[in-house]
Protein backbone atom coordinates (compact mmCIF):
# COMPACT_ATOMS: atom_id res chain seq x y z
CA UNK A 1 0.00 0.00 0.00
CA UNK A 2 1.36 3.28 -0.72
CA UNK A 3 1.81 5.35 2.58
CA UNK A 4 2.30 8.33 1.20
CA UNK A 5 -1.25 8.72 0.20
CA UNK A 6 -2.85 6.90 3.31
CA UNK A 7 -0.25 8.80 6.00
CA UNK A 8 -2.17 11.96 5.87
CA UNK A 9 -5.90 11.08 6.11
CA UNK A 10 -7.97 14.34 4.86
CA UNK A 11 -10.34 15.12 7.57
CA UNK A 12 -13.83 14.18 5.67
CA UNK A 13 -16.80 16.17 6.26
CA UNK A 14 -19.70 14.74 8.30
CA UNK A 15 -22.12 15.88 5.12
CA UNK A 16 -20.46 14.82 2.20
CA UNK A 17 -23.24 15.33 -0.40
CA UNK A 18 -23.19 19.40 1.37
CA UNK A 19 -19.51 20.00 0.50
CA UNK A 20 -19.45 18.24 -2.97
CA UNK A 21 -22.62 20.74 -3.76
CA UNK A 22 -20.70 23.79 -2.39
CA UNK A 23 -17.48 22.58 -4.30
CA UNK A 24 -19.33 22.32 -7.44
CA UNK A 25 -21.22 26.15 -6.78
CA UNK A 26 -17.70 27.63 -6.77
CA UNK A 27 -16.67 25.74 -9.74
CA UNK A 28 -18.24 27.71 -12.74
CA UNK A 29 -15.06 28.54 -15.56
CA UNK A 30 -15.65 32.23 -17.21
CA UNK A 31 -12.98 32.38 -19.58
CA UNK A 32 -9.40 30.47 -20.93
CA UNK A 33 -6.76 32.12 -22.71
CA UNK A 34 -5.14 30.47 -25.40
CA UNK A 35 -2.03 29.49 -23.61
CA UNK A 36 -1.02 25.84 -22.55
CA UNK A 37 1.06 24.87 -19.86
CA UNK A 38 3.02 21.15 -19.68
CA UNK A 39 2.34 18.52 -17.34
CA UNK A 40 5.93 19.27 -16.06
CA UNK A 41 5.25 22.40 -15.69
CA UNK A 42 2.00 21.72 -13.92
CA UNK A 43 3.27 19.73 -11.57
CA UNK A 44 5.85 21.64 -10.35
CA UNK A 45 3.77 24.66 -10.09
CA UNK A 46 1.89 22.39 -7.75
CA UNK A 47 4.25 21.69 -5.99
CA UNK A 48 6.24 24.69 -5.36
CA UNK A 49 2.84 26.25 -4.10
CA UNK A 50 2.18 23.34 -1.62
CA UNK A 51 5.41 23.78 -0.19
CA UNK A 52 4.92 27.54 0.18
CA UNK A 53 1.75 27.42 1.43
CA UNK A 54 3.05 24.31 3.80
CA UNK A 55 5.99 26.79 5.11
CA UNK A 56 2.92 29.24 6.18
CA UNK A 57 3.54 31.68 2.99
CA UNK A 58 -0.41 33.25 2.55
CA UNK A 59 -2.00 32.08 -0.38
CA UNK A 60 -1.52 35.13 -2.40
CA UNK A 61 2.08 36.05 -1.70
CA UNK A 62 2.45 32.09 -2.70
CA UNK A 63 0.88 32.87 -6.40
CA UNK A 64 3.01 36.36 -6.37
CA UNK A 65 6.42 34.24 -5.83
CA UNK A 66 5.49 31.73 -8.43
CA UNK A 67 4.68 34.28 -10.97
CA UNK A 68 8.35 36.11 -10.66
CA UNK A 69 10.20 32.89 -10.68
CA UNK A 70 8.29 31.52 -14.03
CA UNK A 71 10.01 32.12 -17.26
CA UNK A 72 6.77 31.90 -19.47
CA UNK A 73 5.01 34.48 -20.98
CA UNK A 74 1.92 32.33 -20.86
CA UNK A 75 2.15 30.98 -17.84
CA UNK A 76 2.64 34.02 -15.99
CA UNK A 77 -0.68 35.89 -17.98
CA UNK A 78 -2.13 32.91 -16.12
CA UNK A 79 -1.27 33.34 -12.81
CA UNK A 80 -1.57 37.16 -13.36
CA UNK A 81 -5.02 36.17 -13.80
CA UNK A 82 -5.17 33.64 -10.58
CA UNK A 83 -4.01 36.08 -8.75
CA UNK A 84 -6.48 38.85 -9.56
CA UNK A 85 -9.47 36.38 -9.16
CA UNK A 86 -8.01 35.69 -5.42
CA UNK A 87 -7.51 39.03 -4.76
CA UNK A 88 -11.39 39.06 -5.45
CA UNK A 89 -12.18 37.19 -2.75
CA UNK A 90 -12.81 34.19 -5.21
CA UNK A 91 -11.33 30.82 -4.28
CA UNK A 92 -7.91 29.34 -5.84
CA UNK A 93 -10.19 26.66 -7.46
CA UNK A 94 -12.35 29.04 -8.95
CA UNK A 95 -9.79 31.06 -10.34
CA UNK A 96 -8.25 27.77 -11.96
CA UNK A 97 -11.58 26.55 -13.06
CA UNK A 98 -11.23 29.40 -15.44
CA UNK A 99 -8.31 27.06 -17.16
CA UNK A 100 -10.25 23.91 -16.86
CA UNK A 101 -8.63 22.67 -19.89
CA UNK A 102 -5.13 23.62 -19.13
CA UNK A 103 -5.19 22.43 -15.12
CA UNK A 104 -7.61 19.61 -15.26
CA UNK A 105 -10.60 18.33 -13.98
CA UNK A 106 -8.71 16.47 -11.37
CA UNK A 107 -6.45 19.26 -10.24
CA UNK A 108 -9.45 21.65 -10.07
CA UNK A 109 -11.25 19.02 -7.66
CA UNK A 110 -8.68 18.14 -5.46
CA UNK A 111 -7.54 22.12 -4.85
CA UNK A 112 -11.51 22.77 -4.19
CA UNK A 113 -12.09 19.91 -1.30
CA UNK A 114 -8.49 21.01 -0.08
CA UNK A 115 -9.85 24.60 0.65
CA UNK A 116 -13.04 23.43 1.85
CA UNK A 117 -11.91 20.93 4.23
CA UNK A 118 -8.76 23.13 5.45
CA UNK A 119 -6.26 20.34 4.18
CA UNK A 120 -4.85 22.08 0.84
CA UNK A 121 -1.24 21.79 1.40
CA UNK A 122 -1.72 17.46 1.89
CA UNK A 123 -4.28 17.69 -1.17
CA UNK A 124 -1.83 19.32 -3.41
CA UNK A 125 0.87 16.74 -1.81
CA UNK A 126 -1.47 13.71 -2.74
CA UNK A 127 -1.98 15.94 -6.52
CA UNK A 128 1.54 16.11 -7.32
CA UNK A 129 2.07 12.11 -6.50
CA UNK A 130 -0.87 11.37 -9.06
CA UNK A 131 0.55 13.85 -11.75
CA UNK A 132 4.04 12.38 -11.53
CA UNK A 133 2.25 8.24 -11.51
CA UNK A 134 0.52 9.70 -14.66
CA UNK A 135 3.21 11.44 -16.14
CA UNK A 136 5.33 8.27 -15.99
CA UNK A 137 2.76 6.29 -17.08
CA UNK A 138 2.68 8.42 -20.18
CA UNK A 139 6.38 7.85 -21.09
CA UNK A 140 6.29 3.90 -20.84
CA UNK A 141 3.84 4.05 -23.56
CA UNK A 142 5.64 6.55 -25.42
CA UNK A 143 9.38 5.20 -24.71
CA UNK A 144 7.55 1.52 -26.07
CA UNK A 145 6.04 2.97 -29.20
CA UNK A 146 9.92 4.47 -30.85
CA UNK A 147 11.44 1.57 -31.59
CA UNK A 148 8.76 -0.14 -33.39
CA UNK A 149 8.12 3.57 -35.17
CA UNK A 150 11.63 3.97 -35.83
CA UNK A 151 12.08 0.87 -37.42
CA UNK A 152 9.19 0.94 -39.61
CA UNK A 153 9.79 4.41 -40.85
CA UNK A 154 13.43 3.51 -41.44
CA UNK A 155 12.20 0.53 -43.39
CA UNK A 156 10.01 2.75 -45.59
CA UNK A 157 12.61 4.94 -46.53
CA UNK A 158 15.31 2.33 -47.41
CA UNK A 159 12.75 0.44 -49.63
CA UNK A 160 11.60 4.54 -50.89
CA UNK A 161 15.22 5.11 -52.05
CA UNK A 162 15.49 1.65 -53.64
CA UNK A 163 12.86 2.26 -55.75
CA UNK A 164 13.56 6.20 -56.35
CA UNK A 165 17.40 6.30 -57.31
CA UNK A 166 18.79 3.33 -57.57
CA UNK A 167 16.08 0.73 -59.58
CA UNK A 168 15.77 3.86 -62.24
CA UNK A 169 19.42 2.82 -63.71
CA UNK A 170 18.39 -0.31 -64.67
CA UNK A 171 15.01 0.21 -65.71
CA UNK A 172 17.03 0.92 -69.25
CA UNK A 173 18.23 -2.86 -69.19
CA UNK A 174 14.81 -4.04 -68.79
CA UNK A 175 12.95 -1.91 -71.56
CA UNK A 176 15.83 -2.65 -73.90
CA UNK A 177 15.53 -6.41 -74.04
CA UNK A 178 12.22 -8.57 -75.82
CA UNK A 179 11.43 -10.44 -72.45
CA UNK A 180 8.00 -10.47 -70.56
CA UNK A 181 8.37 -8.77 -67.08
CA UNK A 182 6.95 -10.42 -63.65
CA UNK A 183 4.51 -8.78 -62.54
CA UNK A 184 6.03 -8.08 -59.01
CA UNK A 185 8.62 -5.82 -61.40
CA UNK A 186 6.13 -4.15 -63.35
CA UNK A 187 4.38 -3.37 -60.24
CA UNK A 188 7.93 -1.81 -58.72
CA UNK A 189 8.07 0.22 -62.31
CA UNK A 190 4.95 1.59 -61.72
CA UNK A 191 5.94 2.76 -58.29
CA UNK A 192 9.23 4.35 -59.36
CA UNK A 193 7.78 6.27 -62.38
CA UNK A 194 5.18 7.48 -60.27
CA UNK A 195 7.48 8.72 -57.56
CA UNK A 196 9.65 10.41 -59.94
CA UNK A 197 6.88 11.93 -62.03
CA UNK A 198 4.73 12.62 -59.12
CA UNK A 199 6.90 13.06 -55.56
CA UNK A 200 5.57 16.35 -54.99
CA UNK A 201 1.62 15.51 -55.90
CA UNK A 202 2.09 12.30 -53.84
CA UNK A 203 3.71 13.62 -50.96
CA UNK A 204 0.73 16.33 -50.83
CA UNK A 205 -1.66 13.83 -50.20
CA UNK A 206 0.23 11.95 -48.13
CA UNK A 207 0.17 15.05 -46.04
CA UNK A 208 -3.20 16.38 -46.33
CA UNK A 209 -4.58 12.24 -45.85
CA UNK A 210 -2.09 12.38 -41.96
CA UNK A 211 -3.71 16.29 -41.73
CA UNK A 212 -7.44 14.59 -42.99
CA UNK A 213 -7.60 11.74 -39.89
CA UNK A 214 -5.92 14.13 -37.33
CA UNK A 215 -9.27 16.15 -37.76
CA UNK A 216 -11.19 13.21 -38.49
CA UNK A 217 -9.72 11.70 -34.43
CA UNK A 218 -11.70 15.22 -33.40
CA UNK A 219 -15.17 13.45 -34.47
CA UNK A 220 -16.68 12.02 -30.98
CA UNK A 221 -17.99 9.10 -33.24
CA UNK A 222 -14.87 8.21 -35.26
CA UNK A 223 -12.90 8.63 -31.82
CA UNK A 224 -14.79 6.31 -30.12
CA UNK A 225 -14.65 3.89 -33.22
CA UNK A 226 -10.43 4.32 -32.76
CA UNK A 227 -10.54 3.96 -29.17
CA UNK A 228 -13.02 1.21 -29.29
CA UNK A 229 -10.57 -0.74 -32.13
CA UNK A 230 -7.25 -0.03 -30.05
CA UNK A 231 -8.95 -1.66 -26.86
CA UNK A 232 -9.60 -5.05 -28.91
CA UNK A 233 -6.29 -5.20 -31.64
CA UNK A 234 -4.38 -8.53 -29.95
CA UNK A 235 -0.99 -6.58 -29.28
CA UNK A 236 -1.98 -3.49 -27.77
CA UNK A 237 -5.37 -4.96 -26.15
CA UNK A 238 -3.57 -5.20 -22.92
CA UNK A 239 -1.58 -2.49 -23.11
CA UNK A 240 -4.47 -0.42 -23.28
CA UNK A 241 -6.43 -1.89 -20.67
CA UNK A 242 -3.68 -1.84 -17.99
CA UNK A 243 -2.82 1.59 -18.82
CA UNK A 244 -6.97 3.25 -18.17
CA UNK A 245 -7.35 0.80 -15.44
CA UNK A 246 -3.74 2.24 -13.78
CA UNK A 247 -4.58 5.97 -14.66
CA UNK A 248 -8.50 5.35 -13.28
CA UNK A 249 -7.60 3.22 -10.06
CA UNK A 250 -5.20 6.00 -9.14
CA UNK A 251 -8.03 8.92 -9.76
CA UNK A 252 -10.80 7.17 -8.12
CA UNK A 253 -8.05 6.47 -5.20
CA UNK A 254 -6.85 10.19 -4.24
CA UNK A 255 -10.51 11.53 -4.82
CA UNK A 256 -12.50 8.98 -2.78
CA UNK A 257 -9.11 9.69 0.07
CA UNK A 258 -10.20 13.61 -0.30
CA UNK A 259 -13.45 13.57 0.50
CA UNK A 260 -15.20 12.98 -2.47
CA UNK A 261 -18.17 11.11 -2.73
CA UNK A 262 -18.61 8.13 -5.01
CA UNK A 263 -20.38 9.51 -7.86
CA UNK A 264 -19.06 12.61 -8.24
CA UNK A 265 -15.83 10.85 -8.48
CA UNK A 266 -16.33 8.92 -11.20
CA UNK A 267 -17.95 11.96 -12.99
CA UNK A 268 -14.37 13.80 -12.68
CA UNK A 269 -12.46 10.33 -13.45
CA UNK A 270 -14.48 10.20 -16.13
CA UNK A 271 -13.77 13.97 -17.33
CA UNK A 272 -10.24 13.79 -17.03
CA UNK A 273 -10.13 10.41 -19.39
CA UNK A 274 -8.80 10.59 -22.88
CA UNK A 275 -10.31 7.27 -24.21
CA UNK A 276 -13.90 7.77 -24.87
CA UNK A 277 -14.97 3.82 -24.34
CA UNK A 278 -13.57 4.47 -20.88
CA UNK A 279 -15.62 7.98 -20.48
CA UNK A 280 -18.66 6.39 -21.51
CA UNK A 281 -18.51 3.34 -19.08
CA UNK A 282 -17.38 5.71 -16.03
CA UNK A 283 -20.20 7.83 -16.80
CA UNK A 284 -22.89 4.75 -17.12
CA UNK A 285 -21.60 3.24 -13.91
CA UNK A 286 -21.77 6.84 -12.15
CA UNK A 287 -25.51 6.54 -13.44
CA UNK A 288 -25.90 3.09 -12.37
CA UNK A 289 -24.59 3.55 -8.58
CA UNK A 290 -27.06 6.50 -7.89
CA UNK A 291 -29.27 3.52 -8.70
CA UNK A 292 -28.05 1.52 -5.95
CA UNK A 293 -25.51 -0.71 -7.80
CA UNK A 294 -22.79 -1.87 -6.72
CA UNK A 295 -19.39 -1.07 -8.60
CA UNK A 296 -18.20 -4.11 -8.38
CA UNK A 297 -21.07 -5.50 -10.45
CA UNK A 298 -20.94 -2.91 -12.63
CA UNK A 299 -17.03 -3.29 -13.62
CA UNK A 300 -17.65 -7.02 -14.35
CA UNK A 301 -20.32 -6.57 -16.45
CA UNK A 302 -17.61 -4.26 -18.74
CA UNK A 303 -14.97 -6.69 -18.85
CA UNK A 304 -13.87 -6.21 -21.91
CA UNK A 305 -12.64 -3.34 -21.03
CA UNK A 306 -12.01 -3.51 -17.63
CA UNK A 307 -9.71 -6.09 -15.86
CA UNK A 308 -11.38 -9.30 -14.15
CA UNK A 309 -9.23 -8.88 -11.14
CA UNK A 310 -10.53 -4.74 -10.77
CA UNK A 311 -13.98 -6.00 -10.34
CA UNK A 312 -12.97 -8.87 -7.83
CA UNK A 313 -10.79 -6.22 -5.46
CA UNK A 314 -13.36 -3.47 -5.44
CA UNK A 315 -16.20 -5.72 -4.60
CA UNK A 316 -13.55 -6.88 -1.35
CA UNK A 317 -13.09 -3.02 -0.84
CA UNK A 318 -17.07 -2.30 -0.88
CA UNK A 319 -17.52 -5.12 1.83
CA UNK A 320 -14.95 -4.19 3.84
CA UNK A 321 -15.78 -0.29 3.34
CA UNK A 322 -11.99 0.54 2.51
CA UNK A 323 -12.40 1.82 -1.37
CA UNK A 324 -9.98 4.06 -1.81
CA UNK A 325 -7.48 1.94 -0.06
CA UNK A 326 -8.59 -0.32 -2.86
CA UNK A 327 -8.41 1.69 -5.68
CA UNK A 328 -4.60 3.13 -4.81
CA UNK A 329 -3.43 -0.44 -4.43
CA UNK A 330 -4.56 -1.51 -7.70
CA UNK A 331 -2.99 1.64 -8.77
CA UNK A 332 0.20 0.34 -7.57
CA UNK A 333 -0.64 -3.34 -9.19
CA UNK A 334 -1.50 -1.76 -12.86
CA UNK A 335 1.14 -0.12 -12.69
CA UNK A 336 3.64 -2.82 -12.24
CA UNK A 337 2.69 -4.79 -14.46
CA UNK A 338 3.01 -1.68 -16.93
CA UNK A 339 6.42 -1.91 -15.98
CA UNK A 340 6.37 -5.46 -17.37
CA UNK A 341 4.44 -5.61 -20.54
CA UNK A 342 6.56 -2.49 -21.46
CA UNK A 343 9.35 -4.06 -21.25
CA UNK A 344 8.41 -7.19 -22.67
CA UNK A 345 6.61 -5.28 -25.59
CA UNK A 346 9.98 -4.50 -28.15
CA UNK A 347 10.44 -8.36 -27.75
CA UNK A 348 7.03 -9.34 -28.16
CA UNK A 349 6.80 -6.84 -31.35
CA UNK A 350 10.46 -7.40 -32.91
CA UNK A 351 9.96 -10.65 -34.49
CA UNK A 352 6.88 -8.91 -36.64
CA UNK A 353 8.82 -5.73 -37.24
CA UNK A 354 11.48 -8.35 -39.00
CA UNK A 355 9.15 -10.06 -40.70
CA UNK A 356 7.80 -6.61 -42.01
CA UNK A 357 11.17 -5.57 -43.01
CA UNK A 358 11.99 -9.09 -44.89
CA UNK A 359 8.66 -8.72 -46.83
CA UNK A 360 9.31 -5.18 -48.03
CA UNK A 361 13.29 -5.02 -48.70
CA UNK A 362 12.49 -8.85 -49.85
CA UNK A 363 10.22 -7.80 -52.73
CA UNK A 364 12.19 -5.22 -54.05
CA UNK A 365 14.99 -7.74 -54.02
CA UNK A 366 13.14 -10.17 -55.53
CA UNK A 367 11.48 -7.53 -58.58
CA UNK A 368 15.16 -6.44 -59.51
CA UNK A 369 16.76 -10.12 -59.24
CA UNK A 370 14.33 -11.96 -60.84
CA UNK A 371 14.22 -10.27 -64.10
CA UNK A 372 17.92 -10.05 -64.12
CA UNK A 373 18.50 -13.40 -64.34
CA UNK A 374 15.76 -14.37 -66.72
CA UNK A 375 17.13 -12.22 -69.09
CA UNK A 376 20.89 -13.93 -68.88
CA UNK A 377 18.87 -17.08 -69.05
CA UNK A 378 17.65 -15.69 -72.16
CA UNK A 379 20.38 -14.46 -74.11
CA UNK A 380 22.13 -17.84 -73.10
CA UNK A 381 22.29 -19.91 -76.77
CA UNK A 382 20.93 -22.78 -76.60
């Protein structure tokens, strides 16, 4: 179990349902700039004010040190703004609710219960340890997705120049001499005079086709097709799976250890999800619990997306009334095993990459070869 979020118990309020309904009142975004600011960044912003504010430093005179000592233009229009709100009388998660997209639904939450319940400094403690689980998570799946990217796009352009500079000089040969071409060379003609002719047309639409699904990904229904597909293709099945259920477990975990009650926690789970099969099922089960359903019940129904084991855990943690303690240790589980099927994941997908590779650089072997030696075969006298 992970002490750190479990030392530091947040003191809950007798009427949950009361401070979730004031938290929400005080939640109401008016207006974002067009600015971003990195998870990095985020987090240490985070931090830096939790230790100022833990060291006594008033709210305000925190946001006025972390303005001076950021760099960024756009961060520090920001926290000009923060400031101003606070100086208003407005709370610090109503001023950053005006930046929902940039801070988060999560961040926005936690900060809110925090000031309500008197506990900010341990919130933003428990906030930074979430970021950093999520930002890490992030780079296993990005660190495991180069080489096979690498290798394919090195591939491509190895088998590109092939057929661009050097199977022109021999085209000649070919043309010259009365002898019927396989097809697999006619086909790599075809390719090579159309690259030549056409490289600039070609690589147009190559461009505007990446540019055409990039805006395509911004329909809800063609990204929940894409999401939907990614959750059941055999090699990254799991890895998607593991990764929500590590990234939810560990939400669910430090808002249920705020304060938070059950639904409205998997409302702002649900919010700050990227996958859309996952945002639907959070919201349905939200739906389903206000019911009177149990989680549990619900989570096995959706196995297909969520782990058997998740269900089987929570349904222990419902009986025994120890949820959040639940959900943060199958945090730390899902992300373990992260650990592993990263790992495992370039050796699991280099035999296939090969494979690739031997089929590609193999056929344009085989279309400049082939013809070659029917063709000595051919002028051979009989």
């Amino acid at each position: 179990m992970n002490k750190f979020f479990l030392g530091s118990k947040v003191k809950k309020s007798k009427d949950s349902e009361a401070v979730v309904e004031k938290q929400e009142k005080i939640l109401v975004p008016k207006r974002q700039f067009f600015a971003s600011i990195s998870l990095k960044n985020r987090i240490m912003f985070i931090k830096q004010m939790s230790v100022l504010i833990r060291a006594g430093v008033p709210l305000l005179s925190s946001l006025y040190m972390l303005q001076k000592q950021s760099k960024s233009k756009s961060v520090n229009k920001i926290i000009g703004q923060i400031i101003k709100d606070v100086e208003n009388g407005q709370y610090l998660a109503t001023a950053l609710g005006k930046f929902r997209k940039i801070f988060g639904e999560l961040t926005i939450n936690i900060i809110s219960i925090g000031e309500i319940s008197g506990t900010l400094s341990d919130n933003l403690d428990h906030l930074v340890a979430t970021l950093k689980k999520q930002q890490s998570l992030k780079r296993k799946v990005i660190s495991a997705s180069v080489y096979p990217i690498f290798i394919i796009i090195a591939t491509l352009t190895i088998t590109v120049m092939l057929t661009v500079f050097f199977f022109p000089k021999i085209i000649p040969i070919f043309k010259s001499v009365n002898y019927d071409l396989p097809w697999t060379t006619k086909f790599l003609i075809f390719m090579s005079d159309s690259m030549r002719l056409h490289g600039l047309l070609i690589s147009l639409v190559a461009i505007a086709l990446i540019i055409g699904i990039f805006f395509l990904l911004k329909i809800k229904k063609v990204r929940f097709w894409y999401d939907k597909t990614l959750i059941t293709l055999p090699l990254i099945k799991n890895l998607t799976q593991v990764y929500n259920a590590a990234n939810i477990c560990r939400t669910l975990g430090l808002l249920l250890n705020s304060g938070v009650v059950v639904v409205r926690s998997f409302q702002i789970t649900s919010n700050t999800t990227t996958n859309l099969v996952y945002k639907r099922a959070l919201n349905n089960i939200a739906d389903e619990i206000v019911k009177g359903e149990k989680i549990s019940y619900q989570m096995e129904k959706r196995k297909n997306i969520f782990p058997l084991s998740m269900s089987q855990m929570i349904a222990v943690g419902e009986s025994t009334g120890k949820l959040s303690e639940t959900f943060l240790y199958l945090a730390d589980i899902y992300e373990e095993e992260m650990d592993d099927i990263t790992k495992n994941l370039s050796t699991t997908v280099e035999p296939l990459l090969l494979i690739f590779m031997g089929i590609l650089v193999g056929f344009v072997a085989i279309s400049i070869i082939t013809p070659i030696y029917g063709i000595t075969q051919h002028l051979n006298p009989r």
